[in-house]
N, C-alpha and C. Protein backbone atom coordinates (compact mmCIF):
# COMPACT_ATOMS: atom_id res chain seq x y z
N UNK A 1 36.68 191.98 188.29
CA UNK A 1 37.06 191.53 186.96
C UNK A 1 37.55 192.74 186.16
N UNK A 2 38.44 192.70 185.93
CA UNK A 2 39.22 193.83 184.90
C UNK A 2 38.57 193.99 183.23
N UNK A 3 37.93 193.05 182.82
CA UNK A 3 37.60 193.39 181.53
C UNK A 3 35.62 193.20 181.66
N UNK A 4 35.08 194.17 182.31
CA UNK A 4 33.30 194.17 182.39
C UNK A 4 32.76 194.33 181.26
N UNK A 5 31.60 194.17 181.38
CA UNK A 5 30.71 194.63 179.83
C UNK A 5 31.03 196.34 179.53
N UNK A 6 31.06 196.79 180.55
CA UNK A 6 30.89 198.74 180.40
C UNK A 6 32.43 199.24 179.59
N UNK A 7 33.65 197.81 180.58
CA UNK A 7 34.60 198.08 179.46
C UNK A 7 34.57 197.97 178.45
N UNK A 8 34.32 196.88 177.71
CA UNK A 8 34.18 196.32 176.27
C UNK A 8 33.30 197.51 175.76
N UNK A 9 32.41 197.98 176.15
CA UNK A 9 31.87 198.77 175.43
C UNK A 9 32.06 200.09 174.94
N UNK A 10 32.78 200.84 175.89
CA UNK A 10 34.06 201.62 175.70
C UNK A 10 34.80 201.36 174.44
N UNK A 11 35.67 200.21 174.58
CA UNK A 11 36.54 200.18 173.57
C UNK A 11 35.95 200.15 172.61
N UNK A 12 34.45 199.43 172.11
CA UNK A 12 33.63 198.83 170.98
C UNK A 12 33.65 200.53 170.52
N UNK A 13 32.67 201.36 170.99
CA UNK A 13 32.74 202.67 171.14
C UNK A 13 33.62 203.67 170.57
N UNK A 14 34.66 203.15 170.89
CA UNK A 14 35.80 204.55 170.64
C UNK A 14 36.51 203.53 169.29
N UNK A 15 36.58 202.24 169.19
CA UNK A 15 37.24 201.92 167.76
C UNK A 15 36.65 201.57 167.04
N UNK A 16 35.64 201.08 167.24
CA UNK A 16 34.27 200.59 166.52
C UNK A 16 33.51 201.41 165.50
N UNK A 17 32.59 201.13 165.28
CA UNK A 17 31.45 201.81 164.35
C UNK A 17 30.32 202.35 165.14
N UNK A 18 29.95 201.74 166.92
CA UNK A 18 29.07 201.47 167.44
C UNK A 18 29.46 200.94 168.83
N UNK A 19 28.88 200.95 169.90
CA UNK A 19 28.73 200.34 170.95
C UNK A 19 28.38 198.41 170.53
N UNK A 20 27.65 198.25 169.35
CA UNK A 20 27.05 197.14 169.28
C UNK A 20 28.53 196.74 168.32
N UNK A 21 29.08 197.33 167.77
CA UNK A 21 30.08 196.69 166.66
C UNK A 21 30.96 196.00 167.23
N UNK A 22 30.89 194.57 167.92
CA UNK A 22 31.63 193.96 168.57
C UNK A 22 32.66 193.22 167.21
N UNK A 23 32.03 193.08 165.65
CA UNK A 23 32.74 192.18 164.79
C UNK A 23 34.20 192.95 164.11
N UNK A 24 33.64 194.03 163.56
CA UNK A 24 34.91 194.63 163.07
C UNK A 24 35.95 194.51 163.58
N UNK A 25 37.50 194.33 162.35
CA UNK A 25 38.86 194.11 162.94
C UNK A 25 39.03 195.20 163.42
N UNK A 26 38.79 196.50 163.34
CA UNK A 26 39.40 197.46 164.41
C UNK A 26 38.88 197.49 165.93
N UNK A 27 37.90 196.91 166.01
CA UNK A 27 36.91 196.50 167.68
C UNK A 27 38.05 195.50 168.01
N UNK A 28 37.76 194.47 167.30
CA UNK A 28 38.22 193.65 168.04
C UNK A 28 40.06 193.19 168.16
N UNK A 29 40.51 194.37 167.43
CA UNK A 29 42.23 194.38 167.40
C UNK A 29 42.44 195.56 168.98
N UNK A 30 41.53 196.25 169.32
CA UNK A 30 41.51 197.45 169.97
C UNK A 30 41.50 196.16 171.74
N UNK A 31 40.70 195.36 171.58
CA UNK A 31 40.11 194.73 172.71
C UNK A 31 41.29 193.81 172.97
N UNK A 32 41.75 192.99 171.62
CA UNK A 32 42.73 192.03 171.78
C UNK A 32 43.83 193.07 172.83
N UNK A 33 44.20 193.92 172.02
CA UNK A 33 45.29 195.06 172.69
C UNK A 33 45.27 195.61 174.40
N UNK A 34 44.15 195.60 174.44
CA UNK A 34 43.73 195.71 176.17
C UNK A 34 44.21 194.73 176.46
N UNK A 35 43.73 193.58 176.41
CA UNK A 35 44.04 192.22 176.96
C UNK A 35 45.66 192.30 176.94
N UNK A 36 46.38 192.05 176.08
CA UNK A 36 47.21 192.27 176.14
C UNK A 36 48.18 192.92 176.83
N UNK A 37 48.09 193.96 177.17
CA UNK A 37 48.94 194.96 178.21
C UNK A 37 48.40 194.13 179.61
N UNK A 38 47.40 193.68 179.72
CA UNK A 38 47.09 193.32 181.05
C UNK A 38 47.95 192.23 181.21
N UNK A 39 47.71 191.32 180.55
CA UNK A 39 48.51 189.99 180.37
C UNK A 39 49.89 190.20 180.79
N UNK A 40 50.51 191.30 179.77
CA UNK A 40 51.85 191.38 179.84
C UNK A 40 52.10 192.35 181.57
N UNK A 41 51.06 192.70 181.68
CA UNK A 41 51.30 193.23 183.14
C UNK A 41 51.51 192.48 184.39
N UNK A 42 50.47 191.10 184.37
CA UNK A 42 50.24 190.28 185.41
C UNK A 42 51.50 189.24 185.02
N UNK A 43 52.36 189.48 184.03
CA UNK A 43 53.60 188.34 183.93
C UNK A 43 54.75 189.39 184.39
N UNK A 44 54.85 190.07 184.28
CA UNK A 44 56.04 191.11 184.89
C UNK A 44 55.79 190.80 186.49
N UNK A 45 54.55 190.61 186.82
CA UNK A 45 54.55 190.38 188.67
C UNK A 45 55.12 188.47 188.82
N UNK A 46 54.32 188.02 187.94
CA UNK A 46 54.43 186.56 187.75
C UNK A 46 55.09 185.93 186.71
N UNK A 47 56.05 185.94 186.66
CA UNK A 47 56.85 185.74 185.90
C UNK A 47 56.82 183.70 185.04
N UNK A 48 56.35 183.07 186.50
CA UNK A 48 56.60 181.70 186.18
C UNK A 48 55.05 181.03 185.63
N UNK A 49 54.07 182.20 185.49
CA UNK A 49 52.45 181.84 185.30
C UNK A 49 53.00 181.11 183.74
N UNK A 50 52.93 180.16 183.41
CA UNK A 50 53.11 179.49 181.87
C UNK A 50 52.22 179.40 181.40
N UNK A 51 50.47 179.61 182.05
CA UNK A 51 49.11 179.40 181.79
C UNK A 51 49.20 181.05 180.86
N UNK A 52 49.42 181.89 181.43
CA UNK A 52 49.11 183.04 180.95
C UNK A 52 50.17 183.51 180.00
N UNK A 53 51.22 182.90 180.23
CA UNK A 53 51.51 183.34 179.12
C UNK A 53 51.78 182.79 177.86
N UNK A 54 50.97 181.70 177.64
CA UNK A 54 50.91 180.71 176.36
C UNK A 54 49.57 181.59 175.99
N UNK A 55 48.83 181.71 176.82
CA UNK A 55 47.56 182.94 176.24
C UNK A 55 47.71 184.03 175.50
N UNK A 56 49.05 184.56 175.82
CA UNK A 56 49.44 185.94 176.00
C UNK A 56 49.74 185.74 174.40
N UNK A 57 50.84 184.88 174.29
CA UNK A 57 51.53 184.55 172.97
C UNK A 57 49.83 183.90 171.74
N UNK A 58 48.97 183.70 172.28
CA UNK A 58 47.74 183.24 171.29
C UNK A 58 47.49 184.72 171.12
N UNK A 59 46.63 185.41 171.93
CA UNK A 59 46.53 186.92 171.41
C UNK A 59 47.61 187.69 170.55
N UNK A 60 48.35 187.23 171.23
CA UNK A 60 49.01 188.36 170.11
C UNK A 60 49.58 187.76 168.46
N UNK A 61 49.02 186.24 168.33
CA UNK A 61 48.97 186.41 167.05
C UNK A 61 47.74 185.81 166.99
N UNK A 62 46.61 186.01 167.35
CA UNK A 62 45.28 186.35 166.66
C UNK A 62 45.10 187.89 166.28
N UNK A 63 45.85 188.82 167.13
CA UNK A 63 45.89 190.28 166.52
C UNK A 63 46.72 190.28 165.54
N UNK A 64 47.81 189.65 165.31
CA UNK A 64 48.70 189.87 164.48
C UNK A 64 47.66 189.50 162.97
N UNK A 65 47.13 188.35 163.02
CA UNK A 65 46.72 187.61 161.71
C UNK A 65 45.54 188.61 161.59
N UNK A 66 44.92 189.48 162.50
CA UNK A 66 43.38 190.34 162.05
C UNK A 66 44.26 191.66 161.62
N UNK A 67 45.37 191.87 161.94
CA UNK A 67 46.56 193.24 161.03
C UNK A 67 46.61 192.97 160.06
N UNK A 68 46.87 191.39 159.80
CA UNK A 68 47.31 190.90 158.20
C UNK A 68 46.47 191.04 157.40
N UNK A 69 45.42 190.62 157.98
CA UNK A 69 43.96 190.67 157.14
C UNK A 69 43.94 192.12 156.65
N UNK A 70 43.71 192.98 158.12
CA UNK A 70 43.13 194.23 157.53
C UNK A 70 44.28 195.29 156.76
N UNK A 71 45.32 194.94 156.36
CA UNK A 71 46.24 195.31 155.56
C UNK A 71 46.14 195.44 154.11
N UNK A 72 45.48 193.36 153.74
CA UNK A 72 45.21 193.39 152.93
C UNK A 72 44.24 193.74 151.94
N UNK A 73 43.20 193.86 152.99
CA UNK A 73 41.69 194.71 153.13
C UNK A 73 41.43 195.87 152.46
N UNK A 74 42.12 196.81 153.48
CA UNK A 74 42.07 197.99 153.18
C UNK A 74 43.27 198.85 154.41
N UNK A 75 44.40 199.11 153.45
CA UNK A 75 45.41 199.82 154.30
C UNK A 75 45.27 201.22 154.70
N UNK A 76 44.34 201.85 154.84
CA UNK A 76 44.04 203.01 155.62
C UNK A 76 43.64 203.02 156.82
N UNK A 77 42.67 201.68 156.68
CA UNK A 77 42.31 201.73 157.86
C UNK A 77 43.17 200.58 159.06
N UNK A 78 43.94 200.44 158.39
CA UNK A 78 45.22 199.19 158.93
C UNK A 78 45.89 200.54 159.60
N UNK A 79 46.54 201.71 158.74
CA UNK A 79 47.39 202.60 159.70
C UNK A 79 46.90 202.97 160.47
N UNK A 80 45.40 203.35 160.53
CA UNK A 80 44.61 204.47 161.55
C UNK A 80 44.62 203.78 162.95
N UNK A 81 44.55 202.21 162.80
CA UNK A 81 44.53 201.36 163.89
C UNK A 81 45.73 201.55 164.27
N UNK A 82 46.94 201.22 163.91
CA UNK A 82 47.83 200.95 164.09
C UNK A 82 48.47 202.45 164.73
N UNK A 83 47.91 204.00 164.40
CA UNK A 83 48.44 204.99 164.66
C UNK A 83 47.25 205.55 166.16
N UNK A 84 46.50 204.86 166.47
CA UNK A 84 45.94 205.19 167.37
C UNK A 84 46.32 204.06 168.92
N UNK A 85 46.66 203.05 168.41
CA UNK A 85 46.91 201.89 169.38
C UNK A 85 48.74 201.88 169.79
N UNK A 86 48.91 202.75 169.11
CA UNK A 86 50.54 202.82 169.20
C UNK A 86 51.21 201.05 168.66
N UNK A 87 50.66 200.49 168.18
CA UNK A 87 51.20 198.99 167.89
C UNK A 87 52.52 199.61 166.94
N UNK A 88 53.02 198.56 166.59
CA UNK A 88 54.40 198.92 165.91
C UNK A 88 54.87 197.31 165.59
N UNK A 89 55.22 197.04 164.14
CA UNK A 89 55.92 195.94 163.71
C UNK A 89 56.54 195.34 163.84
């Protein structure tokens, strides 16, 4: 399985507040973003998977709408995400 607990915890870890900070939008924009590259990885081999990539297209605007949020939130910490994840508009 490509995404284990030891991963998640990693990412929780390095964008998080905490190993335990699974809630925060920067945890969980950091995790969406993993997923993501994978997704978009396993459709470059599979091109005709329509399962995965109707998924693919949900993640990336459940990340999109937790950017919007945290924009409106507080935009410092909207760039810091955004300048560490390489995302781009």
């Amino acid at each position: 399985m490509y995404l284990d607990s030891e991963k998640k915890k990693e990412i929780f870890e390095k964008y998080g507040k905490s190993a335990a900070d699974t809630g925060s939008a920067e945890s969980q924009i950091a995790l969406f973003s993993f997923r993501i590259t994978r997704l978009t990885e396993h459709l470059k081999i599979n091109a005709k998977d329509f399962g995965t990539s109707r998924a693919l297209k949900m993640l990336v605007g459940k990340r999109r709408r937790l950017l919007d949020y945290l924009q409106k939130v507080d935009i410092e910490r909207y760039r810091k995400i955004i300048k560490e994840l390489g995302i781009r508009k």
